[in-house]
PDB file of N, CA and C in Angstrom:
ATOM      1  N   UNK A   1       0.856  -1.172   0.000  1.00  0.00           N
ATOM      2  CA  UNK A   1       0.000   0.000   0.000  1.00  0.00           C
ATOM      3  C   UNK A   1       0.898   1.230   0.000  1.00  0.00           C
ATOM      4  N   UNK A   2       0.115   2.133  -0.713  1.00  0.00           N
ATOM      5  CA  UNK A   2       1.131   3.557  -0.902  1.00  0.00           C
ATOM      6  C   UNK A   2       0.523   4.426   0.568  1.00  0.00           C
ATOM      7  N   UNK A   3       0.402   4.160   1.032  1.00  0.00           N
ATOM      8  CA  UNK A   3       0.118   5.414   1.738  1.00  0.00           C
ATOM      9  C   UNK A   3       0.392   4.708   3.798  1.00  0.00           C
ATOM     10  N   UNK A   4       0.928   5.792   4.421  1.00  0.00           N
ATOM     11  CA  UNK A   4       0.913   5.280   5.492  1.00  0.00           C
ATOM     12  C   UNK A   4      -0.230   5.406   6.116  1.00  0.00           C
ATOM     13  N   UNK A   5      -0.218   4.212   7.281  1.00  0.00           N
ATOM     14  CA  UNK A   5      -1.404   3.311   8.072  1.00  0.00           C
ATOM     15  C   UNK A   5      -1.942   4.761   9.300  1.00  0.00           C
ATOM     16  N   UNK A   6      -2.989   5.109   9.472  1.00  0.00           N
ATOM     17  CA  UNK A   6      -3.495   5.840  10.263  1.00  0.00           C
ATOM     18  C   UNK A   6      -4.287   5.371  11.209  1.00  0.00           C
ATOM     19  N   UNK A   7      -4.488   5.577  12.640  1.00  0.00           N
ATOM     20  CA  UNK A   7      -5.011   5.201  13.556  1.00  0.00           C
ATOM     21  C   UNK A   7      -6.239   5.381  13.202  1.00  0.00           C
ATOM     22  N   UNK A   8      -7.075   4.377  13.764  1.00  0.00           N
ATOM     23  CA  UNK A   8      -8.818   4.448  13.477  1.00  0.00           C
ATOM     24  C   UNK A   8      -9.389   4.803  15.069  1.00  0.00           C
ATOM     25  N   UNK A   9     -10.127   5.886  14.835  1.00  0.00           N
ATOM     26  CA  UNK A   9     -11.259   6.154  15.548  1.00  0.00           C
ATOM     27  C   UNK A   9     -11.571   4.903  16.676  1.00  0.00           C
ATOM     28  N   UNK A  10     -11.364   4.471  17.876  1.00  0.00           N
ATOM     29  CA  UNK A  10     -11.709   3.431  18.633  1.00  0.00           C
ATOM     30  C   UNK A  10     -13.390   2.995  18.754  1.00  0.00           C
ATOM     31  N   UNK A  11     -14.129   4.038  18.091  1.00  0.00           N
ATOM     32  CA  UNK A  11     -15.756   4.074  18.376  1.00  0.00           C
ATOM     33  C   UNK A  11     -16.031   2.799  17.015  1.00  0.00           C
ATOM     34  N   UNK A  12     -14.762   3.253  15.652  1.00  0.00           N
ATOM     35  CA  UNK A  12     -15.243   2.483  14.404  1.00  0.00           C
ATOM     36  C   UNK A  12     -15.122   1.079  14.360  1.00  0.00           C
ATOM     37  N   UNK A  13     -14.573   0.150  15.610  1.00  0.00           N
ATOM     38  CA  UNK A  13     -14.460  -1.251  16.252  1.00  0.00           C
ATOM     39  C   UNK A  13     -15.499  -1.361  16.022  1.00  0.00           C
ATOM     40  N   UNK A  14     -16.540  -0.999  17.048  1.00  0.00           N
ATOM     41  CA  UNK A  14     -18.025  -1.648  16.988  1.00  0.00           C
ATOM     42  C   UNK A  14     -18.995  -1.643  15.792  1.00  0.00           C
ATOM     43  N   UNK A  15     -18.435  -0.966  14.880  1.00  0.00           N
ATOM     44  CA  UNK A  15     -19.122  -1.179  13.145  1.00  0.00           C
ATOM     45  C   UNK A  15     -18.518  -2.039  12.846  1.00  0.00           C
ATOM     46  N   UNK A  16     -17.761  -2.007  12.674  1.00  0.00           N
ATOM     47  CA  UNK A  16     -16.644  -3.817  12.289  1.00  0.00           C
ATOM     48  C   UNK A  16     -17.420  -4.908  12.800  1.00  0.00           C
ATOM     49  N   UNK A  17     -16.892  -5.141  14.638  1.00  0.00           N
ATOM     50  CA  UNK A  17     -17.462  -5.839  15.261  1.00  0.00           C
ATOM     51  C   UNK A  17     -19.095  -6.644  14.938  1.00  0.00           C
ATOM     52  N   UNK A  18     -19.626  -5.408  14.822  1.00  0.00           N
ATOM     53  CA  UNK A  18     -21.312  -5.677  14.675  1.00  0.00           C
ATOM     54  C   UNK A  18     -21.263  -6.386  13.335  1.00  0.00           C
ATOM     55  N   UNK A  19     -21.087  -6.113  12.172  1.00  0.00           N
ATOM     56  CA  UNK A  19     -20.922  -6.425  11.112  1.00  0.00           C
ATOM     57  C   UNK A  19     -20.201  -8.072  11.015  1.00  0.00           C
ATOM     58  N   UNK A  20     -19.251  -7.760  11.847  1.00  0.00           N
ATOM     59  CA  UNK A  20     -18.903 -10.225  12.128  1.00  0.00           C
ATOM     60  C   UNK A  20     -19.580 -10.381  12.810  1.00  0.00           C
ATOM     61  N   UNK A  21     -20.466  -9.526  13.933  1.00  0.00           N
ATOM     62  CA  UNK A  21     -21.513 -10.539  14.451  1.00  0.00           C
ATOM     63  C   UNK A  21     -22.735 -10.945  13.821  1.00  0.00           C
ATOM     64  N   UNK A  22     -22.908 -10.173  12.994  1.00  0.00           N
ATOM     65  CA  UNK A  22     -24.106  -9.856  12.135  1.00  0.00           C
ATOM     66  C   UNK A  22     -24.109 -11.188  10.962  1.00  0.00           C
ATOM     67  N   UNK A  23     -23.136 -11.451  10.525  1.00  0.00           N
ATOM     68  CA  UNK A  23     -22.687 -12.768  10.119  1.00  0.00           C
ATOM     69  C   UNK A  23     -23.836 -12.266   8.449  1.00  0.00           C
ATOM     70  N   UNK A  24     -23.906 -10.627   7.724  1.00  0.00           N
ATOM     71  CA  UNK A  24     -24.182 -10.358   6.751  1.00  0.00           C
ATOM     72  C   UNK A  24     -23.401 -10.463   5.944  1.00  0.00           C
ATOM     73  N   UNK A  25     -24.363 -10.570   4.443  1.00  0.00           N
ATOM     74  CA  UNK A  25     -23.364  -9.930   3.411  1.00  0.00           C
ATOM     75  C   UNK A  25     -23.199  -7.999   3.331  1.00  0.00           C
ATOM     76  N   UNK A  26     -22.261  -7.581   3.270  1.00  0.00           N
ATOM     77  CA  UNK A  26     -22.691  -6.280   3.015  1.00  0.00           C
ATOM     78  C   UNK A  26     -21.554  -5.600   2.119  1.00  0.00           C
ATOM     79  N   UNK A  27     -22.056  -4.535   1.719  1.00  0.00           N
ATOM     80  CA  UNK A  27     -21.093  -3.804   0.719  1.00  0.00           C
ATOM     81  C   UNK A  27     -19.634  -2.846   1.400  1.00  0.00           C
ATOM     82  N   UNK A  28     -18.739  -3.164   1.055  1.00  0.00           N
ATOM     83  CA  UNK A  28     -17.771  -2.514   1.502  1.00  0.00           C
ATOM     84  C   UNK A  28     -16.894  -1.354   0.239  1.00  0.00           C
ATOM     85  N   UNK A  29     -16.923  -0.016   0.435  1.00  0.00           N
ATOM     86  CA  UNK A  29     -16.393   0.597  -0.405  1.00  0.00           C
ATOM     87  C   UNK A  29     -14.724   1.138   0.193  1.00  0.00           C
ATOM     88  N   UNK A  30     -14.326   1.305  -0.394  1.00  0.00           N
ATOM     89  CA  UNK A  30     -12.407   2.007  -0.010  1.00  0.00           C
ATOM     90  C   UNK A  30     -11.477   1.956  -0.690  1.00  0.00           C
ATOM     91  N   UNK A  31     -10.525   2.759  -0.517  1.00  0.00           N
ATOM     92  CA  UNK A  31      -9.274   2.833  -1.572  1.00  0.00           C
ATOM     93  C   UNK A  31      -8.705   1.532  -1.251  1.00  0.00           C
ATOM     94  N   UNK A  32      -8.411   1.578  -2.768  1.00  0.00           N
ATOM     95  CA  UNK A  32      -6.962   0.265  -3.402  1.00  0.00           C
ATOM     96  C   UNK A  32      -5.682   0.777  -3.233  1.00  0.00           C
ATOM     97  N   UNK A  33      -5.189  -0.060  -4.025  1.00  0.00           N
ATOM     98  CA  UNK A  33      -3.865   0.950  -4.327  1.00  0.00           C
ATOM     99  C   UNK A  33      -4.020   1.688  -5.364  1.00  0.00           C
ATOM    100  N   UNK A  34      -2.963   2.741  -5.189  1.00  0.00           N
ATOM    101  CA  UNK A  34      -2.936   3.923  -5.875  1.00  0.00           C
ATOM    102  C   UNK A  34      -4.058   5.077  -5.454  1.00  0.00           C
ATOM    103  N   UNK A  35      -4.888   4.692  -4.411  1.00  0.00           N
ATOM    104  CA  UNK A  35      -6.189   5.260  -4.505  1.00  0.00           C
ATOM    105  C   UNK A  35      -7.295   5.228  -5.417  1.00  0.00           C
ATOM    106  N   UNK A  36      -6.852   4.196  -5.767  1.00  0.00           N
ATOM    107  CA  UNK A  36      -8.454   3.745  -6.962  1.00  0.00           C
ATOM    108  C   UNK A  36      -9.669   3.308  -6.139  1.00  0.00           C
ATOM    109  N   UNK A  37     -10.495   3.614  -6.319  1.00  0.00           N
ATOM    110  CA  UNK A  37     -11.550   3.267  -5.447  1.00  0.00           C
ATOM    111  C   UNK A  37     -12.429   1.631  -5.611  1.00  0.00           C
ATOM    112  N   UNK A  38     -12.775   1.054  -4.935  1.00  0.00           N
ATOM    113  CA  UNK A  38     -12.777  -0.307  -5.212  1.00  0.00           C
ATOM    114  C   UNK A  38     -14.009  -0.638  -4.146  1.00  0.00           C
ATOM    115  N   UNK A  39     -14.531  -1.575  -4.693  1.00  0.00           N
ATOM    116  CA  UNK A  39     -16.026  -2.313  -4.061  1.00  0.00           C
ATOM    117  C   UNK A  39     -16.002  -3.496  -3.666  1.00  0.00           C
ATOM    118  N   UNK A  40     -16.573  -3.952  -2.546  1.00  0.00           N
ATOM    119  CA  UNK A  40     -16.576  -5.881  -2.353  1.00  0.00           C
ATOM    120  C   UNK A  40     -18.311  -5.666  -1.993  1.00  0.00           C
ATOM    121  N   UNK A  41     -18.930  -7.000  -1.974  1.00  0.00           N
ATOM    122  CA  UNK A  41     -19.709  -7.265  -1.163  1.00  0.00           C
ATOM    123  C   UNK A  41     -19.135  -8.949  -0.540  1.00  0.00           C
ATOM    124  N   UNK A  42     -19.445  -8.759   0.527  1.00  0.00           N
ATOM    125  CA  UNK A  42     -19.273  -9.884   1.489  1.00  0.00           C
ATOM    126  C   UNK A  42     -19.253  -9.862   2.477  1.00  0.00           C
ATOM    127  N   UNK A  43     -19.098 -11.488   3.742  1.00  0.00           N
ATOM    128  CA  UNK A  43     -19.492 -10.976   5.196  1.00  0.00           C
ATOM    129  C   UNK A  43     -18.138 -10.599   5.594  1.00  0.00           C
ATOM    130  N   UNK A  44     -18.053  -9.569   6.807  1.00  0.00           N
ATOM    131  CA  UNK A  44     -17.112  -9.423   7.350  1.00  0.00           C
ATOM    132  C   UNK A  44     -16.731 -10.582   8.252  1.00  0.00           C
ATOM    133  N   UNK A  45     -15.702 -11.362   7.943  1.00  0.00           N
ATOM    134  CA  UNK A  45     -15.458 -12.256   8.845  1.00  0.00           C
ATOM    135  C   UNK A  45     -14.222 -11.800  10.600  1.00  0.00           C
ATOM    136  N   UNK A  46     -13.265 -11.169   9.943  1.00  0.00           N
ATOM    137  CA  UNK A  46     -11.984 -10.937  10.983  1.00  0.00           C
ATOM    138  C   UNK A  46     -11.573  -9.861  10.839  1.00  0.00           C
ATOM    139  N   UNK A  47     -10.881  -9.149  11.995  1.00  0.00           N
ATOM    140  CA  UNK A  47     -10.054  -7.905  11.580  1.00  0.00           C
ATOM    141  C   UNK A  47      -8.906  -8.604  12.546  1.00  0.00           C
ATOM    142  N   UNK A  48      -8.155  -8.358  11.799  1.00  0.00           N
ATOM    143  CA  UNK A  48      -6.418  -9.267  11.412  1.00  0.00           C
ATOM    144  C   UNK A  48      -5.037  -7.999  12.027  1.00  0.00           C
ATOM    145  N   UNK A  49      -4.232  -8.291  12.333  1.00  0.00           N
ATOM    146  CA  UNK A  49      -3.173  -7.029  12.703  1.00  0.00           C
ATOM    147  C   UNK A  49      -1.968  -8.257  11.657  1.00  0.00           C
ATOM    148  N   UNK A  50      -1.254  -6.879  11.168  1.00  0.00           N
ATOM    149  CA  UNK A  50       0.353  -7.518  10.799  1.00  0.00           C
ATOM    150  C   UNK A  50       1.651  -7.359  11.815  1.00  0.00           C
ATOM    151  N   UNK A  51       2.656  -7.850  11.087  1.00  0.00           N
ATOM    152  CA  UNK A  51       3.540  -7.288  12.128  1.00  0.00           C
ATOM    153  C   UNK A  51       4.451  -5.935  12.145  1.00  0.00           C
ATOM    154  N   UNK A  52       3.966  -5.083  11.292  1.00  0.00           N
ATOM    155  CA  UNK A  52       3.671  -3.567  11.230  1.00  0.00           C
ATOM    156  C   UNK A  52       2.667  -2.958  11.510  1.00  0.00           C
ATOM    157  N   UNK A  53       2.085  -3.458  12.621  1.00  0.00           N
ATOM    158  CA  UNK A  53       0.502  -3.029  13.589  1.00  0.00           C
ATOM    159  C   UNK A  53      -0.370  -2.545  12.474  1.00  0.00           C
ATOM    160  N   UNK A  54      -0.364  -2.477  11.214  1.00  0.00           N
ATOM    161  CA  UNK A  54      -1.706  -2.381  10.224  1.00  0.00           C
ATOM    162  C   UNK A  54      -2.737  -3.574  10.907  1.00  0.00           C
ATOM    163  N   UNK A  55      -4.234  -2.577  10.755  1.00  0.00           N
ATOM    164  CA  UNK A  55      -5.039  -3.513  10.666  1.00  0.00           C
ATOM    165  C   UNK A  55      -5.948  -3.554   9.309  1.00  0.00           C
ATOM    166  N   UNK A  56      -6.725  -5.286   9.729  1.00  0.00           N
ATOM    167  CA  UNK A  56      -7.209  -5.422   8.385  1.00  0.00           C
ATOM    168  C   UNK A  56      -8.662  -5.641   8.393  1.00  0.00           C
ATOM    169  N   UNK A  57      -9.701  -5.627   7.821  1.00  0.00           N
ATOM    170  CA  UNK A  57     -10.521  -6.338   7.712  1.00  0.00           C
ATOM    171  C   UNK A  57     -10.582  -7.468   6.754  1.00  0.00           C
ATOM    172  N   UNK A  58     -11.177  -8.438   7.026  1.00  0.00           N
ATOM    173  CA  UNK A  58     -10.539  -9.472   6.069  1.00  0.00           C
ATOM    174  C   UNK A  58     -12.126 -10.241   5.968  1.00  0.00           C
ATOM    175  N   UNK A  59     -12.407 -10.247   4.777  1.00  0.00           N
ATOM    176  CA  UNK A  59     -13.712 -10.757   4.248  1.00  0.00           C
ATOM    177  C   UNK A  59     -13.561 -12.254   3.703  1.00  0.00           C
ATOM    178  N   UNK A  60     -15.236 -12.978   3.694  1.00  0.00           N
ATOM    179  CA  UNK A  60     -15.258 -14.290   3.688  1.00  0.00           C
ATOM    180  C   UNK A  60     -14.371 -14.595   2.421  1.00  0.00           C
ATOM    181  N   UNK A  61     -14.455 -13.600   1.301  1.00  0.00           N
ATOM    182  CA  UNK A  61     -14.002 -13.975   0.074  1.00  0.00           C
ATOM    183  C   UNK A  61     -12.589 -13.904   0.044  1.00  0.00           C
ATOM    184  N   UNK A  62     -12.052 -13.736   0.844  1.00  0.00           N
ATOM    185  CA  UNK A  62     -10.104 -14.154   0.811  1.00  0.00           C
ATOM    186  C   UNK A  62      -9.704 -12.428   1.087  1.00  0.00           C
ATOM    187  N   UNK A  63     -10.981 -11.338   0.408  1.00  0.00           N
ATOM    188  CA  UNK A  63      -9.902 -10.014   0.420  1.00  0.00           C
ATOM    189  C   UNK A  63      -9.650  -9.727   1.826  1.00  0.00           C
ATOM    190  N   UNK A  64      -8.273  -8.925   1.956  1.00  0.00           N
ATOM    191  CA  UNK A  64      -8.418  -8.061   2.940  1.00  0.00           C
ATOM    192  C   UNK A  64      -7.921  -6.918   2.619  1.00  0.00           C
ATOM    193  N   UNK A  65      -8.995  -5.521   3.594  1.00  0.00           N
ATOM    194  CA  UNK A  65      -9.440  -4.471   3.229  1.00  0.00           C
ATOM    195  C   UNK A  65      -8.066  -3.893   4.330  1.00  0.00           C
ATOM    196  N   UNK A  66      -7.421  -2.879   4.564  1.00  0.00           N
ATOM    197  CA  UNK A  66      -6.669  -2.320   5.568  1.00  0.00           C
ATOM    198  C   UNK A  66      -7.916  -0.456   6.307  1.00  0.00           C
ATOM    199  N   UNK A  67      -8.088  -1.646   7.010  1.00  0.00           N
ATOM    200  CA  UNK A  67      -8.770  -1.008   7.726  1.00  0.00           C
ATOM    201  C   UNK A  67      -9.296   0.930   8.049  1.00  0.00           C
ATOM    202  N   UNK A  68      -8.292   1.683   7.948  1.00  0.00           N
ATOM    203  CA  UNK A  68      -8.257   2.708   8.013  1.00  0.00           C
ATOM    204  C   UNK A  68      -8.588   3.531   6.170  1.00  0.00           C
ATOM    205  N   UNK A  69      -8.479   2.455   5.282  1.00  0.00           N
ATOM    206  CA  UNK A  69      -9.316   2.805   4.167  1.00  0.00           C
ATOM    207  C   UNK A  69     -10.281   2.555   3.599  1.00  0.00           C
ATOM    208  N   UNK A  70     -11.490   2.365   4.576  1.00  0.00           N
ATOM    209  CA  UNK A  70     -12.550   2.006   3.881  1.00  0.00           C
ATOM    210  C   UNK A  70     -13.183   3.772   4.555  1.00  0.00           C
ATOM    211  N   UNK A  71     -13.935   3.172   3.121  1.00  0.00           N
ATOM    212  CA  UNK A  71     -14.714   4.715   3.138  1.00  0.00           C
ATOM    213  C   UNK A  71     -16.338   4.215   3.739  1.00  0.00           C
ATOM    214  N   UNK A  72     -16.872   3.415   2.894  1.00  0.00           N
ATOM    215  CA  UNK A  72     -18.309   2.912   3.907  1.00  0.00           C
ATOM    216  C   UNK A  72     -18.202   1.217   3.793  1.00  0.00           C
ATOM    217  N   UNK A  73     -18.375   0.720   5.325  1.00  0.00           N
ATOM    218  CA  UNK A  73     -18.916  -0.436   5.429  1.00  0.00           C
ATOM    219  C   UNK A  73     -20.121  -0.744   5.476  1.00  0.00           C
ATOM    220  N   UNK A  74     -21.196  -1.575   4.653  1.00  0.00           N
ATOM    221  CA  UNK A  74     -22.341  -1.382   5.248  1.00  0.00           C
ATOM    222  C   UNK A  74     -23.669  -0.491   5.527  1.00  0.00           C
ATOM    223  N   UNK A  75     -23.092   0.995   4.624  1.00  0.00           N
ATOM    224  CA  UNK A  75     -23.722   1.585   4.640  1.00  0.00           C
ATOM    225  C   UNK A  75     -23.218   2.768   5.702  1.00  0.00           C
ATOM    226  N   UNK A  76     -22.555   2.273   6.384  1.00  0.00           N
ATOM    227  CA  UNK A  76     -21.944   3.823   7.680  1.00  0.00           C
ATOM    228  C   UNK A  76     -20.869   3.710   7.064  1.00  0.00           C
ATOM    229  N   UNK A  77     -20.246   5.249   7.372  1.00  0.00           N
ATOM    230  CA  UNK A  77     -19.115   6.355   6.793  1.00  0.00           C
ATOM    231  C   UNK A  77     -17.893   5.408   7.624  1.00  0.00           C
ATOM    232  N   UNK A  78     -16.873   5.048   7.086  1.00  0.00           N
ATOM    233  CA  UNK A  78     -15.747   4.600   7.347  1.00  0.00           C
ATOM    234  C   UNK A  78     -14.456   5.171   7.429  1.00  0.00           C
ATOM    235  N   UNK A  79     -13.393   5.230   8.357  1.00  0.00           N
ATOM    236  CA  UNK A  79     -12.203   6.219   8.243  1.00  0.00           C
ATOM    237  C   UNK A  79     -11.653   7.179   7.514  1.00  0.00           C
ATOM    238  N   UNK A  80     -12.096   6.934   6.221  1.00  0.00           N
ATOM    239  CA  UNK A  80     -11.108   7.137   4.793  1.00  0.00           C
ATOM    240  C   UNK A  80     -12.505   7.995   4.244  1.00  0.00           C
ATOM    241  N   UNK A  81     -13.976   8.374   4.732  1.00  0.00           N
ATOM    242  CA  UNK A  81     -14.870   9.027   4.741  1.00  0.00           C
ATOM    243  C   UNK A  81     -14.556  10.167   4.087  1.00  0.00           C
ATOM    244  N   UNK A  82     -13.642  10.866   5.060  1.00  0.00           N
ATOM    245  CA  UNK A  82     -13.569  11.991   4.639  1.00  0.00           C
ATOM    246  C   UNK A  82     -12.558  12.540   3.756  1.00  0.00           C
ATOM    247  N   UNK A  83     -11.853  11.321   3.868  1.00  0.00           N
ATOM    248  CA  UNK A  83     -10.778  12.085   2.356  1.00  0.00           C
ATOM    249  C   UNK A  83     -11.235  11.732   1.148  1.00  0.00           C
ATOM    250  N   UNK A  84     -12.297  10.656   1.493  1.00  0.00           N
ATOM    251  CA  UNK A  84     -13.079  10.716  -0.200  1.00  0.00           C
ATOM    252  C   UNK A  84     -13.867  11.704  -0.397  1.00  0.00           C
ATOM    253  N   UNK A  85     -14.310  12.050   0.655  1.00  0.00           N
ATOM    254  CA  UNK A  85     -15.666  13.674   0.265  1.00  0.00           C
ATOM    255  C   UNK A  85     -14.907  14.984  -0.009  1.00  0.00           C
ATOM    256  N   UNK A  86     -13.152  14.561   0.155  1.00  0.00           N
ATOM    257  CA  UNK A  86     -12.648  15.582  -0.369  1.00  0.00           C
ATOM    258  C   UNK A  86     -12.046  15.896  -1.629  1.00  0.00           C
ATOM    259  N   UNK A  87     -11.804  13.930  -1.807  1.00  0.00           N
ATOM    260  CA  UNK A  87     -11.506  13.383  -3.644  1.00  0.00           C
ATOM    261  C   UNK A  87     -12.192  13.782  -4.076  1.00  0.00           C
ATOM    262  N   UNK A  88     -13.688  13.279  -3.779  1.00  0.00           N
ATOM    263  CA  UNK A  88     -14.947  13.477  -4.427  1.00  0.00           C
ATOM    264  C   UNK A  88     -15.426  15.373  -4.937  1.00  0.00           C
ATOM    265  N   UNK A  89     -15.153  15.842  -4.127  1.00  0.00           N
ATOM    266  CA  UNK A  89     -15.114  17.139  -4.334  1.00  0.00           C
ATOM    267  C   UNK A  89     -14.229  17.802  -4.740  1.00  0.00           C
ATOM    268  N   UNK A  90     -13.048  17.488  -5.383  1.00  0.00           N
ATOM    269  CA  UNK A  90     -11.908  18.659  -5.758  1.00  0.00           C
ATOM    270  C   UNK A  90     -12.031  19.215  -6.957  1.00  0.00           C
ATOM    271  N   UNK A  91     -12.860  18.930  -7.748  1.00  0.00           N
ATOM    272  CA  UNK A  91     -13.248  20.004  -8.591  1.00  0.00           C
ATOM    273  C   UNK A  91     -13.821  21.137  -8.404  1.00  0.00           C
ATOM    274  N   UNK A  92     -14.694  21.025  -6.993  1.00  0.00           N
ATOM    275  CA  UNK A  92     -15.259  22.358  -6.262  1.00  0.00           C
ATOM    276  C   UNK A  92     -14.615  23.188  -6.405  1.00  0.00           C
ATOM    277  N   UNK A  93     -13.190  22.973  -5.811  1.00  0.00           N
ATOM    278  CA  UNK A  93     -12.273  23.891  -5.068  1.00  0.00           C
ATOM    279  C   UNK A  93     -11.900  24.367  -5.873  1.00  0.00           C
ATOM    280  N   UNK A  94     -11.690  24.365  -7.354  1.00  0.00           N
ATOM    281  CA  UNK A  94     -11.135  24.901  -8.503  1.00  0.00           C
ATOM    282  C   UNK A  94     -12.198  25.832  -9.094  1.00  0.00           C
ATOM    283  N   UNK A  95     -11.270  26.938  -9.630  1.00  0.00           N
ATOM    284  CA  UNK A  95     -12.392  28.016 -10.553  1.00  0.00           C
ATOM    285  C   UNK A  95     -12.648  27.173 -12.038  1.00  0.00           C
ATOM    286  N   UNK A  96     -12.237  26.229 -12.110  1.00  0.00           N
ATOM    287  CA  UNK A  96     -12.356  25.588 -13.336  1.00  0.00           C
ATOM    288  C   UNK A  96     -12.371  26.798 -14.644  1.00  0.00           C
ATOM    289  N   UNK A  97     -11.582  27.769 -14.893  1.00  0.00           N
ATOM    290  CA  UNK A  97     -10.989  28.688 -15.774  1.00  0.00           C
ATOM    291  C   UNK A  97     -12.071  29.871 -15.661  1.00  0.00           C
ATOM    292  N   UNK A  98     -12.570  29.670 -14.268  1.00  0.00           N
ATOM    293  CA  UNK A  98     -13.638  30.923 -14.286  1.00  0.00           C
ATOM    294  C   UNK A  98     -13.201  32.480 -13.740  1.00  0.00           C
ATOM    295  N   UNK A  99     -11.766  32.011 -13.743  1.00  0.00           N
ATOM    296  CA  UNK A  99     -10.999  33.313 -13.214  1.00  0.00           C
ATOM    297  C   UNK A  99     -11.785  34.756 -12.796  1.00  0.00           C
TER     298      UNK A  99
END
């Protein structure tokens, strides 16, 4: 992964959590690499640590997601939330040649 690992919010456990207890399928959105934006649906099974304290979420289907980049699990806003509403928006910020 290009980008370094950022601490998650301790409140965003229990969306995880709920979600393996919940034993659903659900949609997971978040950056890839490079920051490409990328989709799963599946259940959340584990959230995994390496031995560079990254964590992961790791779905029934083999992927695992690194935790601090998902933008929505499930439908709630995920870590990486807000730097997509700022991807998502950077054309705002530009006069787009309206000088």
């Amino acid at each position: 992964m290009s980008t370094r690992y950022l601490p998650v919010d301790p409140d965003y456990y229990e969306i995880v959590e709920k979600a393996i207890s919940e034993e659903k399928v659900v949609a997971v959105h978040y950056f890839g690499d490079e920051n490409s934006i990328k989709s799963a649906k599946a259940k959340v099974k584990e959230i995994q640590t390496n031995s560079e304290n990254e964590e992961f979420v790791k779905l029934d289907n083999g992927e695992q997601i690194r935790i601090d980049r998902i933008i929505v699990l499930g439908g709630k806003p995920g870590p990486a939330f807000d730097e997509y509403d700022a991807y998502a928006l950077a054309c705002l910020d530009c006069t787009g040649g309206m000088d």
